[in-house]
N, C-alpha and C. Protein backbone atom coordinates (compact mmCIF):
# COMPACT_ATOMS: atom_id res chain seq x y z
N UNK A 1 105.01 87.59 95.23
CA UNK A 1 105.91 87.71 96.38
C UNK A 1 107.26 87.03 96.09
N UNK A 2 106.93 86.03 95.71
CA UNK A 2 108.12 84.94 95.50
C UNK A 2 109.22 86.01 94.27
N UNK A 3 108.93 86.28 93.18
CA UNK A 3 109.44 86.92 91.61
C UNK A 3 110.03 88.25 92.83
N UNK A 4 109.16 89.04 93.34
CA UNK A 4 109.70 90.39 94.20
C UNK A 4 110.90 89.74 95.43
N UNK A 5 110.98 88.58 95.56
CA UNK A 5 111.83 88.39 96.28
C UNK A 5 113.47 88.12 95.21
N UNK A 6 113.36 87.30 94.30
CA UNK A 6 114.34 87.14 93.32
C UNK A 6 114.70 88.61 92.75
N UNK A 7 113.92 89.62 92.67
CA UNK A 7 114.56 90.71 91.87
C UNK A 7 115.45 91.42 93.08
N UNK A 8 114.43 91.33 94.19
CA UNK A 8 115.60 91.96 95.61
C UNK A 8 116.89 91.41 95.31
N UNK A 9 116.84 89.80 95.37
CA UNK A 9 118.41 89.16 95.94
C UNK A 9 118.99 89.37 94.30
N UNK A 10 118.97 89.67 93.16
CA UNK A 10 119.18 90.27 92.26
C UNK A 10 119.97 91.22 92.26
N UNK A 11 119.36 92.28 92.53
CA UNK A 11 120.18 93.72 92.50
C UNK A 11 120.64 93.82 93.71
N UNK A 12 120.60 93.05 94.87
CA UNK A 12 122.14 92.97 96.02
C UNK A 12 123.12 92.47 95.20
N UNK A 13 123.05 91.61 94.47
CA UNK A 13 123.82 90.67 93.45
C UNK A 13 124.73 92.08 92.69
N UNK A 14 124.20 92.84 91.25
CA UNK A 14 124.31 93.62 90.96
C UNK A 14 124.96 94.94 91.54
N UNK A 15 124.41 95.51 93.03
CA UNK A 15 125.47 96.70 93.39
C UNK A 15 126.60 95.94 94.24
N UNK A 16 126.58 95.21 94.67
CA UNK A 16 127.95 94.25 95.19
C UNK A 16 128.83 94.26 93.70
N UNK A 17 128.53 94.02 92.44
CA UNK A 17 129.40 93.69 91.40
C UNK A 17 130.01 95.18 91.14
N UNK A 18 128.96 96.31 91.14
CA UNK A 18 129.17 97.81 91.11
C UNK A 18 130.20 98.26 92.35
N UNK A 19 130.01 97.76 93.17
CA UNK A 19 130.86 98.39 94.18
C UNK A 19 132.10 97.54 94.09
N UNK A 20 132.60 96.17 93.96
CA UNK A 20 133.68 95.48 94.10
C UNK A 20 134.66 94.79 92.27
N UNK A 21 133.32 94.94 91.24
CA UNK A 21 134.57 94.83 90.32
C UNK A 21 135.08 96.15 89.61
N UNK A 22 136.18 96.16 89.19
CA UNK A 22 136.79 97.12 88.10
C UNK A 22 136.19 96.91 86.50
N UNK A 23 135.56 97.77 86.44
CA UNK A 23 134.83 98.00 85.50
C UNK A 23 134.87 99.37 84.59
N UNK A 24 134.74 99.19 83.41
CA UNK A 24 135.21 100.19 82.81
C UNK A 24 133.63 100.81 82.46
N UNK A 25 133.50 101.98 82.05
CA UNK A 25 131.89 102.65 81.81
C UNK A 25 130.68 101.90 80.96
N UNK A 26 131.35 101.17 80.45
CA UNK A 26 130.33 100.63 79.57
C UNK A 26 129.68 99.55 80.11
N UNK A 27 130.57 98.48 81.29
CA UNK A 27 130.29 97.92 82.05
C UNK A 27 129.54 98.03 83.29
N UNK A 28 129.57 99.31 83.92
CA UNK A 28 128.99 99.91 85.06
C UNK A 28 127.51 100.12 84.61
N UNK A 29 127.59 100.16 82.61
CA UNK A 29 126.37 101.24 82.00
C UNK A 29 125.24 99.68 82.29
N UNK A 30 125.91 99.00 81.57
CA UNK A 30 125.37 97.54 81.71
C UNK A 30 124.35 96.98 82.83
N UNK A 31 125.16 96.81 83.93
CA UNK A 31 125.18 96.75 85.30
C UNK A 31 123.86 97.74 85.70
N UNK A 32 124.10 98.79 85.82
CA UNK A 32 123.44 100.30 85.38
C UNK A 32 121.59 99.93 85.23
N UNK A 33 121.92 98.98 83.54
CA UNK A 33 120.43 98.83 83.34
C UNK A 33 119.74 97.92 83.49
N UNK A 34 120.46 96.98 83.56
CA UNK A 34 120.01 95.59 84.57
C UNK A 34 119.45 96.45 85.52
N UNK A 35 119.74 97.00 86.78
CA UNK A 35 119.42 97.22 88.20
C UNK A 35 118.16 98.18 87.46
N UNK A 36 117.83 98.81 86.75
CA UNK A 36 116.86 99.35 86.03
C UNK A 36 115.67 98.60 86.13
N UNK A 37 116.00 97.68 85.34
CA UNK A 37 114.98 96.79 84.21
C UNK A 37 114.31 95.98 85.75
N UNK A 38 115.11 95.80 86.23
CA UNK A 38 114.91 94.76 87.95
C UNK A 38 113.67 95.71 88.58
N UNK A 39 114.04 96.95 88.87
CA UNK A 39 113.79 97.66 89.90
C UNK A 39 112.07 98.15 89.33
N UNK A 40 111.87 98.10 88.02
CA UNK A 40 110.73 98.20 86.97
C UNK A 40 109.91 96.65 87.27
N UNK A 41 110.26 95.89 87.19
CA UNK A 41 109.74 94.54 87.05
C UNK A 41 109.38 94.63 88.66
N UNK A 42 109.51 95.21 89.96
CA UNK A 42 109.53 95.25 91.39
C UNK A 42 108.11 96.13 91.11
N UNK A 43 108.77 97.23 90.97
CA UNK A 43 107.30 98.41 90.66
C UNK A 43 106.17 97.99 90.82
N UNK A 44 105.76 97.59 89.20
CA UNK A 44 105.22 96.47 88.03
C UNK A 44 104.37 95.42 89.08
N UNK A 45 105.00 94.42 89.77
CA UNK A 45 104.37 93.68 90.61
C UNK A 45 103.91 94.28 92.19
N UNK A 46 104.66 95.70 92.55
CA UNK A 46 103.75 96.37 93.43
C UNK A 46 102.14 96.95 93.52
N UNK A 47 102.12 97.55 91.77
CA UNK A 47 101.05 97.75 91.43
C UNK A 47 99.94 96.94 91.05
N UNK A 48 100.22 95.58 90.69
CA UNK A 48 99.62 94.66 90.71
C UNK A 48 99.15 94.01 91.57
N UNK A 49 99.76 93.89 92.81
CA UNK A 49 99.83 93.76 94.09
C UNK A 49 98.40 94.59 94.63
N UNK A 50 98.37 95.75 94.36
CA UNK A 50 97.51 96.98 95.27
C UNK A 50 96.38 97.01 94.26
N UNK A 51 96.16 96.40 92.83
CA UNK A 51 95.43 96.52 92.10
C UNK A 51 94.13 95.77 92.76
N UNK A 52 94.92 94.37 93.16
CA UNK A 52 94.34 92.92 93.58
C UNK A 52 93.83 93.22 94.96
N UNK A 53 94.19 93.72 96.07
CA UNK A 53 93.55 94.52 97.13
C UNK A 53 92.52 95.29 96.90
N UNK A 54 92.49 96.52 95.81
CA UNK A 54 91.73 97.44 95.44
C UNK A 54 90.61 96.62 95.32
N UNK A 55 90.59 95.85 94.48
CA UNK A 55 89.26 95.06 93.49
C UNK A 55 88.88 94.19 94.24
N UNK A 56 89.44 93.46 95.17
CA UNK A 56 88.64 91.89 95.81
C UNK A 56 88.36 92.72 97.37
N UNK A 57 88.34 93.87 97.39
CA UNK A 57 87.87 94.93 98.90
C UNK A 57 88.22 94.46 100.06
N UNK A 58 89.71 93.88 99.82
CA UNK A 58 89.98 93.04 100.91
C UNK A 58 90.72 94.09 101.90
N UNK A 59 90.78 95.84 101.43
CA UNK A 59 90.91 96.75 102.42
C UNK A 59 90.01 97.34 102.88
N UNK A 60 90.02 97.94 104.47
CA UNK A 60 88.61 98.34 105.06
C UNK A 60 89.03 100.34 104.61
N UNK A 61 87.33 100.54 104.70
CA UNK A 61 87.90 102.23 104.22
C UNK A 61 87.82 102.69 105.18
N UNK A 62 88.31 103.41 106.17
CA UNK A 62 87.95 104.30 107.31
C UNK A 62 88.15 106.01 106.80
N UNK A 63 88.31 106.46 108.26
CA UNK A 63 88.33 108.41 107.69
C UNK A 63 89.84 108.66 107.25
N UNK A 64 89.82 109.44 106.35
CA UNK A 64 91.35 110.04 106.32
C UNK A 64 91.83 110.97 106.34
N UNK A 65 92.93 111.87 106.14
CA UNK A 65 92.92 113.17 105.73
C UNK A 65 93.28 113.77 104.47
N UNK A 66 92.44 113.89 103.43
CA UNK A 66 92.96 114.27 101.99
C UNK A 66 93.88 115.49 101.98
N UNK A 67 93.96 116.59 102.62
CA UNK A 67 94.67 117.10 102.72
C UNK A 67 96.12 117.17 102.71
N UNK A 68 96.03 115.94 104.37
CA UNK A 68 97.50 115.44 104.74
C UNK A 68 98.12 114.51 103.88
N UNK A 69 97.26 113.76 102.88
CA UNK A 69 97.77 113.10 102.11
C UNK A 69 98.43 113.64 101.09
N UNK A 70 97.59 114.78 100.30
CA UNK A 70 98.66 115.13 99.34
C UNK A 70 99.44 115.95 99.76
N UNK A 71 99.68 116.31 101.04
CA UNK A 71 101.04 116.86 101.26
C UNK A 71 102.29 116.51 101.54
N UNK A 72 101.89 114.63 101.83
CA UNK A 72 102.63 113.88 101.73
C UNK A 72 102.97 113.27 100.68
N UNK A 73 102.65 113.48 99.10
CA UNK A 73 102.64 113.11 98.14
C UNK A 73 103.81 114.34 97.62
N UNK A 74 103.49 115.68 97.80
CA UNK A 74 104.56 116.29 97.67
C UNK A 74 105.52 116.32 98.34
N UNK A 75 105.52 116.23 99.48
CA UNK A 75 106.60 116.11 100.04
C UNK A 75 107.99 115.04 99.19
N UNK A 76 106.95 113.59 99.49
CA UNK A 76 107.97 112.81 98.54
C UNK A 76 108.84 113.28 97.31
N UNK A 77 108.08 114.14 96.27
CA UNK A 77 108.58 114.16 95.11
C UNK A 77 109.48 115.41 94.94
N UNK A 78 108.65 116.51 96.07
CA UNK A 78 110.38 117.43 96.09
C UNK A 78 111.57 116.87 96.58
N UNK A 79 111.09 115.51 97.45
CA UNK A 79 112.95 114.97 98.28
C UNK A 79 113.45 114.50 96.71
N UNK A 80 112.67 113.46 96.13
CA UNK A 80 113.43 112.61 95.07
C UNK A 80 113.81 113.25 94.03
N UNK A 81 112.78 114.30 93.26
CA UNK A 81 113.40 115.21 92.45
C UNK A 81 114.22 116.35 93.07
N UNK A 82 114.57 116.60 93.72
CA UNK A 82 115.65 117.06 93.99
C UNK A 82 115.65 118.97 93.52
N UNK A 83 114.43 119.24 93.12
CA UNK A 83 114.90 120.87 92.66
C UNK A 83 114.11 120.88 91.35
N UNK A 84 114.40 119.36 90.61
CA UNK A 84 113.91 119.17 89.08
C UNK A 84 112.55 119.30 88.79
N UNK A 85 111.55 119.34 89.63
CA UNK A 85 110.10 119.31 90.07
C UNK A 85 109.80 120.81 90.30
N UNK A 86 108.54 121.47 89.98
CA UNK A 86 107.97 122.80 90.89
C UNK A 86 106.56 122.04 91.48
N UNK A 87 106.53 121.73 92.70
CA UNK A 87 105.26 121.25 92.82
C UNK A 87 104.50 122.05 93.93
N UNK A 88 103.14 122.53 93.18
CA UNK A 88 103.28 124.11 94.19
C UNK A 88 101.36 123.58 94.86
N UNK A 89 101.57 123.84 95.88
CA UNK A 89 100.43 123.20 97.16
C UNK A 89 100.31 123.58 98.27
N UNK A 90 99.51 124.04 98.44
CA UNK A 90 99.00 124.91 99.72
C UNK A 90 98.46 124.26 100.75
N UNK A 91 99.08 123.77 102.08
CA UNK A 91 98.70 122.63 102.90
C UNK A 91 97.11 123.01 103.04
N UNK A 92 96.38 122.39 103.52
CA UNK A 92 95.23 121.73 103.76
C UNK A 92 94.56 120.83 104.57
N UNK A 93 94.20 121.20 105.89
CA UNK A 93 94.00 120.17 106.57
C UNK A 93 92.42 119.90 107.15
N UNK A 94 91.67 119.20 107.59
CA UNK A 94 90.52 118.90 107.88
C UNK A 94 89.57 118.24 106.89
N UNK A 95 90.12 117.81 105.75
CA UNK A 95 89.23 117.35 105.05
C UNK A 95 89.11 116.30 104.72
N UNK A 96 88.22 115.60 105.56
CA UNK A 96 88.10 114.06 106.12
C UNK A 96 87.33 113.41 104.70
N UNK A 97 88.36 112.34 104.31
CA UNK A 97 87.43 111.15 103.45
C UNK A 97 87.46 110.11 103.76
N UNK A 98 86.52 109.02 103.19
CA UNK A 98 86.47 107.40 103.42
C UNK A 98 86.96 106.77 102.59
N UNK A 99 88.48 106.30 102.87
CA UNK A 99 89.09 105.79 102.24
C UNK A 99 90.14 104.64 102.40
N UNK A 100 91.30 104.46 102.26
CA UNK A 100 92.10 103.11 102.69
C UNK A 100 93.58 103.82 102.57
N UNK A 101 94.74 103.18 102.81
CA UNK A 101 95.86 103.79 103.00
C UNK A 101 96.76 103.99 101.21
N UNK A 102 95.71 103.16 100.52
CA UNK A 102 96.30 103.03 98.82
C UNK A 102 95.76 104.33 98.30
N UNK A 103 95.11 105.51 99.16
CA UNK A 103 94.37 106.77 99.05
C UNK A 103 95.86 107.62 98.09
N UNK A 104 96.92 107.81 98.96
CA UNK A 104 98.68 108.10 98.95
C UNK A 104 98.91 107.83 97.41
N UNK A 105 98.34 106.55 96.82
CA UNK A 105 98.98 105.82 95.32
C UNK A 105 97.84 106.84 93.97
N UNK A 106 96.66 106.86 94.63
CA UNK A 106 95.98 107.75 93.61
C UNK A 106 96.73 108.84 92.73
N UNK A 107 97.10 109.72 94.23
CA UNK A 107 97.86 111.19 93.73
C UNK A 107 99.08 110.80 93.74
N UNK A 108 100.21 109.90 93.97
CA UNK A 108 101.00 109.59 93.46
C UNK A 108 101.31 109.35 92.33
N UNK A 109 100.59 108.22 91.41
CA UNK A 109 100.44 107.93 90.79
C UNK A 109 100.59 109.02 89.37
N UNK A 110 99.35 110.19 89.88
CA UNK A 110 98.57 111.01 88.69
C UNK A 110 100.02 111.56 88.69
N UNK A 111 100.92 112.38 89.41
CA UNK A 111 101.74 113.25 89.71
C UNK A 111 103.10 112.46 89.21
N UNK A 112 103.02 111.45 89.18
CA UNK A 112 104.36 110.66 88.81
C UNK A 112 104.09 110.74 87.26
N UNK A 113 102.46 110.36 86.83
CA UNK A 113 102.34 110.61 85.36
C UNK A 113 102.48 111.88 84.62
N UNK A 114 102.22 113.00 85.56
CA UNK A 114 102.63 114.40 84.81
C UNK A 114 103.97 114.72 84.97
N UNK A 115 105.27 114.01 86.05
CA UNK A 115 106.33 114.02 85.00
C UNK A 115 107.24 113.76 84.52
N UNK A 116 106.70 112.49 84.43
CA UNK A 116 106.91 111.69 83.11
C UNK A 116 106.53 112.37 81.70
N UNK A 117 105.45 112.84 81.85
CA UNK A 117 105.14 113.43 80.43
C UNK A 117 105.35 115.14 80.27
N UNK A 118 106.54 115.50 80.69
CA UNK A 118 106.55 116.68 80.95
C UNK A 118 108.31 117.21 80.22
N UNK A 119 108.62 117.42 78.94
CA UNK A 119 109.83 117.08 78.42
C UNK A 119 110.38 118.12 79.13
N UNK A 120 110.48 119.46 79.68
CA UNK A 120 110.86 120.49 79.96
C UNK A 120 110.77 120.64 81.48
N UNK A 121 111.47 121.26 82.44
CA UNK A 121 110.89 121.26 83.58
C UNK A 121 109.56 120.94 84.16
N UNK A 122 109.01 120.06 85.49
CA UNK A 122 108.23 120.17 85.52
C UNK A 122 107.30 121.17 86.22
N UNK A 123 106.08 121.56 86.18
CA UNK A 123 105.32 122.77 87.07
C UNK A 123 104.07 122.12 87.26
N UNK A 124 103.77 121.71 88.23
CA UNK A 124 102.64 120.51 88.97
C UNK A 124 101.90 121.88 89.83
N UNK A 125 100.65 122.15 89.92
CA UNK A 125 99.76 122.73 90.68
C UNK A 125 98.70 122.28 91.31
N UNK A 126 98.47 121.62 92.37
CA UNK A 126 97.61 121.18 93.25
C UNK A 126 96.61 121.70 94.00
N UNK A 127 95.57 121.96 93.93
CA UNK A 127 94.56 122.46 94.63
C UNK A 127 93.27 121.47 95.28
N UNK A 128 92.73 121.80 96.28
CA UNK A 128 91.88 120.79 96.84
C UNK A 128 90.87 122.00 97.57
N UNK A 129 89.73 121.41 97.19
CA UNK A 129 88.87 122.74 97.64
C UNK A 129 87.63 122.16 97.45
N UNK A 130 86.33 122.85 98.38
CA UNK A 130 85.03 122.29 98.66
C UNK A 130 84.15 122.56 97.62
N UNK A 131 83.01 121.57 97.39
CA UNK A 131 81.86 121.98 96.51
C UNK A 131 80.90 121.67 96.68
N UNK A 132 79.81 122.07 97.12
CA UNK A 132 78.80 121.93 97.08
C UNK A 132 77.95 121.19 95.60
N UNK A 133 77.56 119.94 95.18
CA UNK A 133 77.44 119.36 94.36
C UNK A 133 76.20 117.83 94.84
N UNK A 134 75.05 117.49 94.14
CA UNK A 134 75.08 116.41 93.87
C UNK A 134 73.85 116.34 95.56
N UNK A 135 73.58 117.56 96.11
CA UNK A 135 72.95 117.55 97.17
C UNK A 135 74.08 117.62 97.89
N UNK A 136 75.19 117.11 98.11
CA UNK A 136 76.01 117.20 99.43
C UNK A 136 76.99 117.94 98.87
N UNK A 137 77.88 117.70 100.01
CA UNK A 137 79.43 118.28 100.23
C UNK A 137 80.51 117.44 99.66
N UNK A 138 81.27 117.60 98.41
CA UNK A 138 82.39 117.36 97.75
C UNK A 138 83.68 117.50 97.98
N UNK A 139 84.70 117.18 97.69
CA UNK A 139 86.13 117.64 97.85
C UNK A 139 86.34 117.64 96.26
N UNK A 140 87.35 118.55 95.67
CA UNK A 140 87.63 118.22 94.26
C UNK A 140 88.81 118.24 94.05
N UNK A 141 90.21 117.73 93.82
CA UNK A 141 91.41 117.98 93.71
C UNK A 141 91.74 118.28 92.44
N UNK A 142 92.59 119.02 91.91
CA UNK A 142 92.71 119.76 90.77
C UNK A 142 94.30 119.67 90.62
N UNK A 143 95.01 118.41 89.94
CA UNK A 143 96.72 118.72 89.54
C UNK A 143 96.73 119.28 88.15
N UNK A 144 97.03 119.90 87.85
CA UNK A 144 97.71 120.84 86.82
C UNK A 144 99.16 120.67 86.22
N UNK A 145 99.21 120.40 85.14
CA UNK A 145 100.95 120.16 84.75
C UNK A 145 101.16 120.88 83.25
N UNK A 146 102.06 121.04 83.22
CA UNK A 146 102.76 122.05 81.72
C UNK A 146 103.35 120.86 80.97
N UNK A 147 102.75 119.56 80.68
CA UNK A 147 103.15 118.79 79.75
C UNK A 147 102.86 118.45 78.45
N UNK A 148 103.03 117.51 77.91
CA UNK A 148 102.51 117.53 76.85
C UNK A 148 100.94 117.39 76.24
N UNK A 149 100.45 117.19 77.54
CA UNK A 149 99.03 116.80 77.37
C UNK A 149 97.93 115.77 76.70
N UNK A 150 96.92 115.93 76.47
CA UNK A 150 96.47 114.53 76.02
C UNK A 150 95.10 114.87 75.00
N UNK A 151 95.62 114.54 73.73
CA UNK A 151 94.19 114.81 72.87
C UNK A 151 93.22 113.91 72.94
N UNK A 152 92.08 115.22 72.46
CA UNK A 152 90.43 114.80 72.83
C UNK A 152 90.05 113.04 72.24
N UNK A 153 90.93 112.70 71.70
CA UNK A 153 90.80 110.84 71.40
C UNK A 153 91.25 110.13 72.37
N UNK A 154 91.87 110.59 73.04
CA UNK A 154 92.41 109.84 74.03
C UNK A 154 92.23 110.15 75.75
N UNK A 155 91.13 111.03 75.52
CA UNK A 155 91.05 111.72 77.43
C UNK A 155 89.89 110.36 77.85
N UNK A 156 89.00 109.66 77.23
CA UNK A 156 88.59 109.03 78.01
C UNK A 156 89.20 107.55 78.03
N UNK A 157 90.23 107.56 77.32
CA UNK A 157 90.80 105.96 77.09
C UNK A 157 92.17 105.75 78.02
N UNK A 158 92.90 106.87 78.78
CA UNK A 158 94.14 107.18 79.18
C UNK A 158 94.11 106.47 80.84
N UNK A 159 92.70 106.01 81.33
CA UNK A 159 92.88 105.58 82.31
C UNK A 159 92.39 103.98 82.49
N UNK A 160 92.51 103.27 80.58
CA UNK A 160 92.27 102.23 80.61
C UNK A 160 93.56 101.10 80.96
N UNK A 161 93.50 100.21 81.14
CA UNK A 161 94.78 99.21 81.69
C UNK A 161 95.81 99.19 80.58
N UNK A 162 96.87 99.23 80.54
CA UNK A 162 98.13 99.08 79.65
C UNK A 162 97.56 100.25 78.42
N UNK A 163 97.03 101.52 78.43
CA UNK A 163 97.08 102.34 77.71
C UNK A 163 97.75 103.55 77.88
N UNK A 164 98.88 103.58 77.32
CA UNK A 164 99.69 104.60 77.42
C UNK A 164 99.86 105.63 76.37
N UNK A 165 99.49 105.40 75.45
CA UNK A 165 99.57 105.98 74.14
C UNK A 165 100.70 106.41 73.79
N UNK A 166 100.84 107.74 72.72
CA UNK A 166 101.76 107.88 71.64
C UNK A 166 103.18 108.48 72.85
N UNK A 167 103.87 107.50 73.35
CA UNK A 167 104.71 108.51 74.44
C UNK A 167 105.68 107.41 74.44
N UNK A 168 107.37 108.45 74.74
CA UNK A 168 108.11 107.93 74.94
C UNK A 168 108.86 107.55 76.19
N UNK A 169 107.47 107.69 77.01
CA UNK A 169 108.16 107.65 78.80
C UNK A 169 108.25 106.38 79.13
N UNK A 170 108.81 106.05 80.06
CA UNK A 170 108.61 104.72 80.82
C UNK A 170 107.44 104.55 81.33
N UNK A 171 107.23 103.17 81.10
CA UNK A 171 106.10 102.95 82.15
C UNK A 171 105.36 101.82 81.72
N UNK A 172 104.51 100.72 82.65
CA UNK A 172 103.32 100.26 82.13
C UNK A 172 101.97 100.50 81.71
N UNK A 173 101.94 101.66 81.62
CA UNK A 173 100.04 102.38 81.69
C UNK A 173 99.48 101.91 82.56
N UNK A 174 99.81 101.33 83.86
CA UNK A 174 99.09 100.56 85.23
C UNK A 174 99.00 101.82 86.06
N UNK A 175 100.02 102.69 85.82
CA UNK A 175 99.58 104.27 86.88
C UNK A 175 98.52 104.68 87.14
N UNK A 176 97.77 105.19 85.99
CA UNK A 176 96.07 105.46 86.16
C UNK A 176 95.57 104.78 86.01
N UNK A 177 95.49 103.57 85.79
CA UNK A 177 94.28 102.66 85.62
C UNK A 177 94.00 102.19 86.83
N UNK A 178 95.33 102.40 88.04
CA UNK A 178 95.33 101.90 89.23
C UNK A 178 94.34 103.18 90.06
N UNK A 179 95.15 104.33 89.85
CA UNK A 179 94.19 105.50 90.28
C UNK A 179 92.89 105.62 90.32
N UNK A 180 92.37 105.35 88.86
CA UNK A 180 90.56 105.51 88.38
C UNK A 180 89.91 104.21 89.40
N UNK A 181 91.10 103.10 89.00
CA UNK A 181 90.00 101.55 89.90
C UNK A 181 89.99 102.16 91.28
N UNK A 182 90.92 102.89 91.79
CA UNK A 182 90.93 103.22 93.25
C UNK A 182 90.43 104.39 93.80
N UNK A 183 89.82 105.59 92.77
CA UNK A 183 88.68 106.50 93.29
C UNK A 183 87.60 106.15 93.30
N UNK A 184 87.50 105.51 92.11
CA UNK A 184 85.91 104.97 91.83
C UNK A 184 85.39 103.94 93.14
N UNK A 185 86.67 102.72 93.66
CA UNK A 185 86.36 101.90 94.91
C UNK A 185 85.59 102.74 96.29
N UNK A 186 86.35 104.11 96.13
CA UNK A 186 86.13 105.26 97.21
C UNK A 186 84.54 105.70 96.71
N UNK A 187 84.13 105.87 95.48
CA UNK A 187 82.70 106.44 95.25
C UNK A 187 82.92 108.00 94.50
N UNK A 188 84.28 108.38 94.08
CA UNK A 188 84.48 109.23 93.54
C UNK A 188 84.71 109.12 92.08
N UNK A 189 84.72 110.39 91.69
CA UNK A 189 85.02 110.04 89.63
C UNK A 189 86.61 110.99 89.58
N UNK A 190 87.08 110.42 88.67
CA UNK A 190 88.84 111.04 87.81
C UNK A 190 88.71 111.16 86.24
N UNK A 191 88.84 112.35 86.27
CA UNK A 191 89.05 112.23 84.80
C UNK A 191 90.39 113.62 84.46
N UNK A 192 90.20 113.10 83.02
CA UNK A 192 91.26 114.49 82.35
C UNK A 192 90.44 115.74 81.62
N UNK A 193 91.25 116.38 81.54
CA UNK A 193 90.66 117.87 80.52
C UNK A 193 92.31 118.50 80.33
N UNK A 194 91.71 119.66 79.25
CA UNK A 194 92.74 120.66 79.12
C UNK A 194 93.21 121.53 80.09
N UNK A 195 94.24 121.87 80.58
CA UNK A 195 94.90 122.88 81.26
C UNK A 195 94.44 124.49 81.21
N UNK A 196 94.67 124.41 79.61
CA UNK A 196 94.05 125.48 78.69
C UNK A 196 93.11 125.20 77.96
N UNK A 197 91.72 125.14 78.17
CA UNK A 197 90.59 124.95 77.46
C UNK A 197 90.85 125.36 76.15
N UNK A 198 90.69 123.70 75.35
CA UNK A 198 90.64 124.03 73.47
C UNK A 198 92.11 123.84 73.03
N UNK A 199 93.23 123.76 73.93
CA UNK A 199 94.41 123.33 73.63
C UNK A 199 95.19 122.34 74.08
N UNK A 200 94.89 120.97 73.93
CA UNK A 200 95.47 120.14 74.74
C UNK A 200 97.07 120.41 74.91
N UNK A 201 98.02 121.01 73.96
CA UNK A 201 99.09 120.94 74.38
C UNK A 201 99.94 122.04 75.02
N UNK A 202 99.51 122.37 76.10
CA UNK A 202 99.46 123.55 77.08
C UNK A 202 99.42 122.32 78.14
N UNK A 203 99.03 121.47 78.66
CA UNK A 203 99.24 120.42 79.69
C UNK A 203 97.38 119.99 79.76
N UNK A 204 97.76 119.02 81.13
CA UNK A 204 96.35 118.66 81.12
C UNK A 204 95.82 119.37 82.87
């Protein structure tokens, strides 16, 4: 709390210098990645933050709506990407789970990781649909992305803590590791596969 409070009064620090000195580009670039590097280190201790909730069950699970959730997950990412995103999802509503409000960070999370790893436009496909499985009634969500994908050495290791593998994206590898600790808390399983069965690099 304390470190998330210093990076806040930080980058007020920082766009006050952006907005009031004369600065030439290289200076602004500067400025620029400071407010970067800050705003990463904020993240960083959010997820750590919700990790430490997740694991000590100090949230209660009640009903939710999986549906409404990931439509609020897209929603977000068409405002912020701006056009740069295809994220294609067919609302969905009634499909009640037991879960907590960090439900939102799961599919955030996965969806922020496909694109990131997505060098070319991205094309995200979401589906959520019933199954009969296991004696009962299932939900299964299905994101789909045209990225670079993830070989068969690495599909069961990609949702271990600080494993990010061979990639040049940003990030801590805390994205999915936060996801998997937080379906599994729910009683559900996450995993990866091919997009295109037998070709990991067709997406995952």
């Amino acid at each position: 709390h304390d470190i998330n409070n210093i990076n806040q009064v930080s980058l007020g620090f920082l766009e006050y210098a952006l907005e009031a000195l004369d600065l030439d580009e290289n200076g602004r670039s500067i400025i620029s990645k400071s407010m970067g590097a800050l705003e990463s280190s904020s993240r960083l201790i959010d997820k750590v933050r919700k990790l430490q909730k997740a694991q000590s069950g100090e949230l209660s699970v009640h009903e939710l709506d999986l549906g409404g959730t990931l439509g609020d997950v897209c929603g977000y990412y068409r405002r912020v990407q701006a056009g740069n995103v295809a994220i294609n999802y067919e609302p969905a509503m009634g499909y009640a789970v037991m879960a907590n409000e960090l439900l939102y960070d799961v599919f955030s999370n996965i969806v922020d990781n496909a694109i990131k790893h997505t060098k070319d436009k991205p094309s995200i496909n979401i589906r959520l649909v019933e199954i009969d499985e296991c004696g009962g009634t299932l939900y299964k969500v299905t994101i789909e992305d045209n990225g670079v994908g993830v070989p068969d050495e690495l599909k069961d290791k990609v949702f271990d803590r600080f494993r990010r593998g061979d990639t040049k994206a940003k990030g801590k590898g805390l994205g999915l590791y936060l996801a998997k600790t937080l379906v599994e808390s729910y009683g559900g399983q996450i995993w990866v596969e091919d997009r295109v069965p037998g070709d990991h690099m067709m997406g995952s």
